[in-house]
Structure formats: structure tokens, C-alpha cells
Protein backbone atom coordinates (compact mmCIF):
# COMPACT_ATOMS: atom_id res chain seq x y z
CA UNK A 1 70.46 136.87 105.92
CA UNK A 2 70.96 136.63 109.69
CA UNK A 3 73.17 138.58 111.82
CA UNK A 4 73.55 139.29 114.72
CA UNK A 5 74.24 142.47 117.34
CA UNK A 6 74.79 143.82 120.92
CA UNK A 7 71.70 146.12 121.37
CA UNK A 8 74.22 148.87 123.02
CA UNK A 9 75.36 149.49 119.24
CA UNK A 10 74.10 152.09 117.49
CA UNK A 11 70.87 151.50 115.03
CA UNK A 12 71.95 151.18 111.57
CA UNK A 13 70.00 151.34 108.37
CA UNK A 14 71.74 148.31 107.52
CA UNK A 15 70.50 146.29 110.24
CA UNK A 16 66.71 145.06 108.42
CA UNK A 17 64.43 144.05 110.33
CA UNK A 18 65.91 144.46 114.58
CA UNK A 19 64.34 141.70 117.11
CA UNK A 20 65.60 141.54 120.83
CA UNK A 21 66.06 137.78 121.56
CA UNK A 22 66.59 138.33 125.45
CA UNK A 23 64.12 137.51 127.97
CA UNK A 24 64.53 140.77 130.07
CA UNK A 25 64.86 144.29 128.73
CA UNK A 26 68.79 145.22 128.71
CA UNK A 27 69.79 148.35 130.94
CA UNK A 28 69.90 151.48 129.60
CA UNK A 29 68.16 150.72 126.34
CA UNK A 30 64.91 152.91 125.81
CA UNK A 31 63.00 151.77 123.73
CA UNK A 32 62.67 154.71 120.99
CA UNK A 33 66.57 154.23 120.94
CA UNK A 34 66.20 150.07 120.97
CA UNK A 35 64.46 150.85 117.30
CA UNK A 36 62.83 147.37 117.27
CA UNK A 37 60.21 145.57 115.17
CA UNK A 38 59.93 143.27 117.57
CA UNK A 39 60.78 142.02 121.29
CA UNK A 40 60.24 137.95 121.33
CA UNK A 41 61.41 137.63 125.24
CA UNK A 42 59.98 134.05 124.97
CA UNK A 43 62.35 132.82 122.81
CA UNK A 44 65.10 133.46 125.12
CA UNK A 45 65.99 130.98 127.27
CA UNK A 46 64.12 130.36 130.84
CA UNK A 47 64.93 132.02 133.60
CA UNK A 48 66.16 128.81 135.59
CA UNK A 49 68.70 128.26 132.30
CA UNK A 50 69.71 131.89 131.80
CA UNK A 51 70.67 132.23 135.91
CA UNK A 52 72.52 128.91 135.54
CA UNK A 53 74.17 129.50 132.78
CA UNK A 54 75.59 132.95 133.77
CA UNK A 55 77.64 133.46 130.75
CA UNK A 56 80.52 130.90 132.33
CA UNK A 57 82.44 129.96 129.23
CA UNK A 58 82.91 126.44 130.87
CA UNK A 59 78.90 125.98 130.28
CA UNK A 60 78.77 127.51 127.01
CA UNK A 61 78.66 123.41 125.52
CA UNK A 62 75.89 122.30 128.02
CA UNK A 63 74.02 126.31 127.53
CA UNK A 64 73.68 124.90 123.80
CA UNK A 65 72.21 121.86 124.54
CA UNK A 66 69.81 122.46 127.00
CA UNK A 67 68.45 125.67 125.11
CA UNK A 68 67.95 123.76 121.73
CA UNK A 69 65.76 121.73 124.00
CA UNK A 70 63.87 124.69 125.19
CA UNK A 71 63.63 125.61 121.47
CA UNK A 72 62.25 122.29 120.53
CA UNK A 73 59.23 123.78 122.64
CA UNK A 74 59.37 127.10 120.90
CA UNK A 75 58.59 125.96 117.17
CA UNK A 76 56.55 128.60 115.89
CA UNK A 77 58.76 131.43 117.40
CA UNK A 78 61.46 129.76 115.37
CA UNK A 79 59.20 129.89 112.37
CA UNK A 80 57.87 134.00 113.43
CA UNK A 81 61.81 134.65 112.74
CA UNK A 82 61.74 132.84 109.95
CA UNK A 83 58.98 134.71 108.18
CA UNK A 84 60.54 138.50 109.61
CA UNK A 85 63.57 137.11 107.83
CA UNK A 86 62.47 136.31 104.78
CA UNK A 87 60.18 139.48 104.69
CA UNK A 88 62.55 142.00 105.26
CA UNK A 89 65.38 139.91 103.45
CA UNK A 90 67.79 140.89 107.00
CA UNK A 91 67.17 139.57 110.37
CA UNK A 92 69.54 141.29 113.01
CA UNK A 93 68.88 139.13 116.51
CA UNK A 94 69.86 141.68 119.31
CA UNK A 95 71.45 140.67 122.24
CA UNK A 96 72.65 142.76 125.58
CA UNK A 97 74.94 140.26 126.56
CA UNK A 98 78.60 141.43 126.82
CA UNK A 99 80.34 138.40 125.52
CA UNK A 100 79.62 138.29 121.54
CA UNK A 101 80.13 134.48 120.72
CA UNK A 102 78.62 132.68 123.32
CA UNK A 103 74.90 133.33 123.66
CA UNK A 104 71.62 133.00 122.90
CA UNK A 105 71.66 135.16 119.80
CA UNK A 106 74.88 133.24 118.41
CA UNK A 107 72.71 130.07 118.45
CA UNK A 108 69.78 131.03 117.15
CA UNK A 109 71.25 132.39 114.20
CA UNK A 110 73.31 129.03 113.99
CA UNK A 111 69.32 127.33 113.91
CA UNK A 112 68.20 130.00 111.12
CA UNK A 113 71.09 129.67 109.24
CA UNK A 114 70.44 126.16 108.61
């Protein structure tokens, strides 16, 4: 099971296994409070398509399809979330983004889902 997660939200024993899918470290966060197995920053998108993308709605279609080309590079982080999932039977993919249903944590779930 995937979900997904703003990082600002409060740790829950619910949440399995907690991996931040952003590139840089959201404002804050500590870490102790963060309560993450795992930060996989390289699965985020670049830098160049995070700044262009700056969470415009109106680039949310194009965001999509340039990052599952950046993903199509990124195989065997696709596959490390694969095997946290399946291990701790809950993957929650933290994000610090402030709009919930369009970024990079929304699609990756979409990917692991399948």
C-alpha cells in the first residue's frame, strides 16, 4: 500500500515505512521530528525541472511528462521503493510541497501503484 503525505503532518504509527521524495530538505522539519527510514533526494526531480515547474498548475501536464522521463533514468530507485514497500507492507512518500495533488509524490505513487 502506497500513500502519500505532507511531511509538516504529524508522524503517525500508521504511516509504515516514511521516505522523503523531495530533493531538498523542507523548512522547519528536523530530522528527529521528520521520523524517516529513508531520504531518496535523487528521486525527486532535477533541479532545472523542479525550478521550472514551480508548482504552476498550468504545468502540472508537462511536470508529469518530463519527470517520468527523469524516472526512466532512476530505475532502481523505483525498484528501492518497491522493496521498502513490500517490506514494511506501507510506503508513505513524504512531500513538503503545499499543494497535495500535483507533485512529485502524487506521481510516484501513481508509478507504484501500477
Amino acid at each position: 500500500m502506497v500513500t502519500i503525505k505532507r511531511i509538516y503532518l504529524p508522524w503517525n504509527k500508521n504511516d509504515g515505512c516514511r521516505v522523503l521524495v523531495d530533493r531538498l530538505w523542507p523548512r522547519g522539519v528536523s530530522k528527529r521530528k521528520a521520523r524517516l527510514h529513508a531520504w531518496m533526494k535523487d528521486i525527486g526531480p532535477s533541479g532545472d525541472l523542479r525550478i521550472w515547474f514551480g508548482h504552476r498548475k498550468s504545468r502540472w501536464a508537462a511536470f508529469k511528462r518530463k519527470y517520468k522521463k527523469e524516472l526512466a533514468g532512476k530505475k532502481d530507485l523505483v525498484a528501492k521503493l518497491r522493496k521498502l514497500e513490500k517490506k514494511f507492507k506501507k510506503l508513505t512518500l513524504l512531500f513538503g510541497a503545499k499543494d497535495e495533488k500535483r507533485n512529485e509524490a502524487v506521481l510516484l505513487a501513481e508509478i507504484l501503484r501500477r
